[in-house]
Protein backbone atom coordinates (compact mmCIF):
# COMPACT_ATOMS: atom_id res chain seq x y z
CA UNK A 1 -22.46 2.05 3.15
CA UNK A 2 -19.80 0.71 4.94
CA UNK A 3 -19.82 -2.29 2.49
CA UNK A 4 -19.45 -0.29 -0.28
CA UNK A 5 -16.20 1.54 0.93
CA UNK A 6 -14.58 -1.72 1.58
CA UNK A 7 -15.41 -2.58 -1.66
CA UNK A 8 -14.17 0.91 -3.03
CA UNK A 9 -10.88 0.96 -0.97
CA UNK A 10 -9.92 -2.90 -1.60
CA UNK A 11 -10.31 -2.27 -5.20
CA UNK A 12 -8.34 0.38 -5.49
CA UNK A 13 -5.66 -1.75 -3.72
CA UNK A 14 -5.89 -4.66 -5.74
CA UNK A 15 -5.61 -1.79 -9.34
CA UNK A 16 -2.70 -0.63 -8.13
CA UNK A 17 -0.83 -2.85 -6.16
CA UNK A 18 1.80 -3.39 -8.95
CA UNK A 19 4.48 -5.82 -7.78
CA UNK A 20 2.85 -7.74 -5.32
CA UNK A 21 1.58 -8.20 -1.12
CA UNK A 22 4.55 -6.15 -0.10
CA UNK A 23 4.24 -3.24 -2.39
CA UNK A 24 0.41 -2.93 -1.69
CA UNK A 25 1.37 -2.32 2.01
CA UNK A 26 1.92 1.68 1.61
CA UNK A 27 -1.77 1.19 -0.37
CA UNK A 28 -3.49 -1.11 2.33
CA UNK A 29 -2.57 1.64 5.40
CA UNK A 30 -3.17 4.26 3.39
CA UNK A 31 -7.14 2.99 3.08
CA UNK A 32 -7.31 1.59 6.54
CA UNK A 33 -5.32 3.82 8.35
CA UNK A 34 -5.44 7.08 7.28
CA UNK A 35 -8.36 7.36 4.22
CA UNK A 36 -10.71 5.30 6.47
CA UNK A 37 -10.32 5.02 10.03
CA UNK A 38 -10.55 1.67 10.12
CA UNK A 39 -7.62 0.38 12.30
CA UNK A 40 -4.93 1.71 14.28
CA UNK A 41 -1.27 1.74 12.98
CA UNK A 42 -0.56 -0.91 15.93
CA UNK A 43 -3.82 -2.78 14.36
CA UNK A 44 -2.49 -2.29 11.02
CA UNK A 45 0.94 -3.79 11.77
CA UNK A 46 -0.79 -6.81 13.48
CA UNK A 47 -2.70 -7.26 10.82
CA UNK A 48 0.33 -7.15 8.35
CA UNK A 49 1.94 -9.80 10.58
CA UNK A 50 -0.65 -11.95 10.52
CA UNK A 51 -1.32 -11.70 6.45
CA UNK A 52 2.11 -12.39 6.06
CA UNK A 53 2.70 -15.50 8.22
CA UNK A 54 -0.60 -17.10 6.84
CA UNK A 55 -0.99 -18.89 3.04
CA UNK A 56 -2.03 -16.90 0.58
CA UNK A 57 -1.36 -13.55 -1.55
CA UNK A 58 -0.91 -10.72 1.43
CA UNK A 59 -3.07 -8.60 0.15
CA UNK A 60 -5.84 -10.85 -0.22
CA UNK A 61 -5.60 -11.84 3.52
CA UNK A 62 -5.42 -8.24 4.94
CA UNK A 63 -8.25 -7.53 2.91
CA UNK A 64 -10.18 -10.48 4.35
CA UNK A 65 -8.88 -9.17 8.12
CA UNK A 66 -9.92 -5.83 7.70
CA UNK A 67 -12.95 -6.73 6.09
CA UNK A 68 -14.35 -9.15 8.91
CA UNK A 69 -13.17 -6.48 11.65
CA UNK A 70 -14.86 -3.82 9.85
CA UNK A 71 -17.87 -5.30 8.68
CA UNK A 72 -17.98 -9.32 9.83
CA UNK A 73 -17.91 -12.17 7.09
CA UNK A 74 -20.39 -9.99 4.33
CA UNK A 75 -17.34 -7.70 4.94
CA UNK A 76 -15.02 -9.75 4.45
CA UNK A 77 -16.11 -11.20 1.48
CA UNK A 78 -16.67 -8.23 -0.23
CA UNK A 79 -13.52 -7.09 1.01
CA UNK A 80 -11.65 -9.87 -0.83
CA UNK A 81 -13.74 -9.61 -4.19
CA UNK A 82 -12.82 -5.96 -4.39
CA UNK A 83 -9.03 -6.57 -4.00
CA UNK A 84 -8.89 -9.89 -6.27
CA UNK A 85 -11.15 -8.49 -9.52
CA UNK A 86 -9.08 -6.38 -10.67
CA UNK A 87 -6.19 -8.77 -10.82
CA UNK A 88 -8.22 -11.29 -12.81
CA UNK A 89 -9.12 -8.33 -15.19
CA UNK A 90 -5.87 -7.36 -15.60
CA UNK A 91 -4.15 -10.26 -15.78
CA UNK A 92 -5.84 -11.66 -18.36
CA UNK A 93 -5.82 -8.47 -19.91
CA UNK A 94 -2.02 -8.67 -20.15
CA UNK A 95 -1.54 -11.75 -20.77
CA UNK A 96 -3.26 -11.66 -24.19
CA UNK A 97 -1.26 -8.42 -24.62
CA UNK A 98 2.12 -9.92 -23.60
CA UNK A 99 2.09 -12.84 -25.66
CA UNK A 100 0.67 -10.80 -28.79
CA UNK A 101 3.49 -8.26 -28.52
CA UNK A 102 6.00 -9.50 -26.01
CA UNK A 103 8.69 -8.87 -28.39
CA UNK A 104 8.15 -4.98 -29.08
CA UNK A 105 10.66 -3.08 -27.71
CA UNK A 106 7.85 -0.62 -25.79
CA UNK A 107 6.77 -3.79 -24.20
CA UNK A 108 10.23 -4.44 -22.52
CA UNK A 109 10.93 -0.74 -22.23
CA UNK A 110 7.36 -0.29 -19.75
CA UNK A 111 8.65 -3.62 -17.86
CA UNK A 112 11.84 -2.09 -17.26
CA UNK A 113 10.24 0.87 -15.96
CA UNK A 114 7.82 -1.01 -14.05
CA UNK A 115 10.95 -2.31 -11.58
CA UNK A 116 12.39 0.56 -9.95
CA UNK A 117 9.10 1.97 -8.89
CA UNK A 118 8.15 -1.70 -7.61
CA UNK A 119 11.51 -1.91 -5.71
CA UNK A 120 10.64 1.75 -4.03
CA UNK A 121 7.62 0.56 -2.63
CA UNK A 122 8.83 -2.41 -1.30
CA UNK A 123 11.00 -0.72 0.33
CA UNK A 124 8.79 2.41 1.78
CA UNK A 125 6.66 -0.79 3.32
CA UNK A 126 9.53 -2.18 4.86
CA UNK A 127 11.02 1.17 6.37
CA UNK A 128 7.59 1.63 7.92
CA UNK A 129 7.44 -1.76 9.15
CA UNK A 130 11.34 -1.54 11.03
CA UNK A 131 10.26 2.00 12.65
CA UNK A 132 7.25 0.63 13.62
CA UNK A 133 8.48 -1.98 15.27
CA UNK A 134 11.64 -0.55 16.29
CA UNK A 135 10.07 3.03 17.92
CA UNK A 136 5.84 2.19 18.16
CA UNK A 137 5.51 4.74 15.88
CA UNK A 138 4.83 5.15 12.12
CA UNK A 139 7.40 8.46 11.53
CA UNK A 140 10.94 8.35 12.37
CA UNK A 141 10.74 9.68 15.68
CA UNK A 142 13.57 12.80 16.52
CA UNK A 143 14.53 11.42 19.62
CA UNK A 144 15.97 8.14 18.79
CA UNK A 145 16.38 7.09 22.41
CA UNK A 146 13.19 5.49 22.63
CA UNK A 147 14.53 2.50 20.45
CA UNK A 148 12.86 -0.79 21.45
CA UNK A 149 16.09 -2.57 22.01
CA UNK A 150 14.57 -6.24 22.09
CA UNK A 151 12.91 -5.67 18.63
CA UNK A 152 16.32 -4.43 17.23
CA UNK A 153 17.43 -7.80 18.55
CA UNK A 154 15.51 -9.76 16.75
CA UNK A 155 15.19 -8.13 13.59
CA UNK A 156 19.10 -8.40 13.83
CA UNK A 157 19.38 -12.11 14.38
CA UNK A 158 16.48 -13.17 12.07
CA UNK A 159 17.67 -10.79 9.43
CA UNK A 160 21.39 -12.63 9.92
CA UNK A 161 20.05 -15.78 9.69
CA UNK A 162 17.87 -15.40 6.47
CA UNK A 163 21.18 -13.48 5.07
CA UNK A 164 23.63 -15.79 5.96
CA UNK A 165 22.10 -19.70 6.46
CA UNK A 166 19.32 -18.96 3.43
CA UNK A 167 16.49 -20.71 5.86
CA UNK A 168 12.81 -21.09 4.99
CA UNK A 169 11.51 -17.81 6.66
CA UNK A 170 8.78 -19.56 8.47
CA UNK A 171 11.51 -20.56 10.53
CA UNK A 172 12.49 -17.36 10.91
CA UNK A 173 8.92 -16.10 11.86
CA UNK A 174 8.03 -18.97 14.19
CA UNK A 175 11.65 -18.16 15.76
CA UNK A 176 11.23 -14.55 16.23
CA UNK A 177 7.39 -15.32 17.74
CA UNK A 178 8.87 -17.82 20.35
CA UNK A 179 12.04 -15.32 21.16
CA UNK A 180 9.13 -12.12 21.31
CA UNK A 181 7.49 -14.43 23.94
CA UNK A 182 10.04 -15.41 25.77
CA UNK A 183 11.78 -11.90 25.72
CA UNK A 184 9.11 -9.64 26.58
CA UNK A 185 7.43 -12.12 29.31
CA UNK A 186 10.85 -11.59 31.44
CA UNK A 187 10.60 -7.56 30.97
């Protein structure tokens, strides 16, 4: 049964995951977080950290974390199958479409609409993300006190850096891991 729902729930991620790894985050902790037990918010931010810092479509790596932690390598597999098939259906799907009628005016006119909502959920992921690592919790919190001053720290330096030097973000990610280690082993 169990296989099944990761099947299920990584499908429905990878059908409506429209605009890539970091719009399908509000989709992957809804399933795994709150739909299906699955992980803790804490878990599910790990697990976003890792997905993000290793090769590959995020997406498709959270799907094969959460499917080996839920249900071992079968579950992992079939984890990863469920999230990737409807991509390939789709994909080539559109692709006959788009190059049949790319010039149709409705064609451009759904793209267009297609960006905003794409840009929304990007950013709903990301405002999780910052709260969640700025207060341990997934809801803005109403006492703001509890602010994890460190993590402000380095979200503001790596966030300056990417901004302001343009440098490959694996820099950025293997400098924020080393300062996390170093910062939070002295308090």
């Amino acid at each position: 049964m169990i296989y099944l729902e990761l099947l299920w729930s990584f499908f429905q991620i990878g059908l409506f995951s429209i605009g890539g790894g970091y719009a399908a985050m509000p989709l992957i902790q809804n399933q795994v977080v709150d739909v299906h037990p699955w992980l803790t918010m804490t878990q599910f931010a790990d697990i976003m950290a890792i997905a993000e810092m290793t090769p590959g479509p995020i997406a498709v790596n959270s799907a094969t974390f959460v499917g080996i932690q839920v249900g071992g390598i079968l579950g992992a597999i079939i984890a990863t199958v469920g999230c990737i098939l409807p991509s390939c259906v789709i994909v080539m799907t559109l692709a006959y479409i788009y190059y049949r009628f790319r010039e149709l005016k409705t064609v451009q006119g759904v793209l267009a609409g297609l960006r905003p909502a794409v840009a929304a959920m990007i950013a709903s992921a990301g405002i999780t993300l910052i709260i969640m690592s700025f207060y341990g919790e997934r809801i803005l919190p109403v006492d703001l006190s509890g602010i994890n001053i460190i993590s402000v720290i380095i979200f503001a330096v790596g966030f300056w850096v990417l901004r302001n030097w343009k440098v490959n973000p694996i820099y950025v990610m293997l400098g924020a891991g080393i300062a996390g280690v170093l910062l939070y082993s002295i308090v």
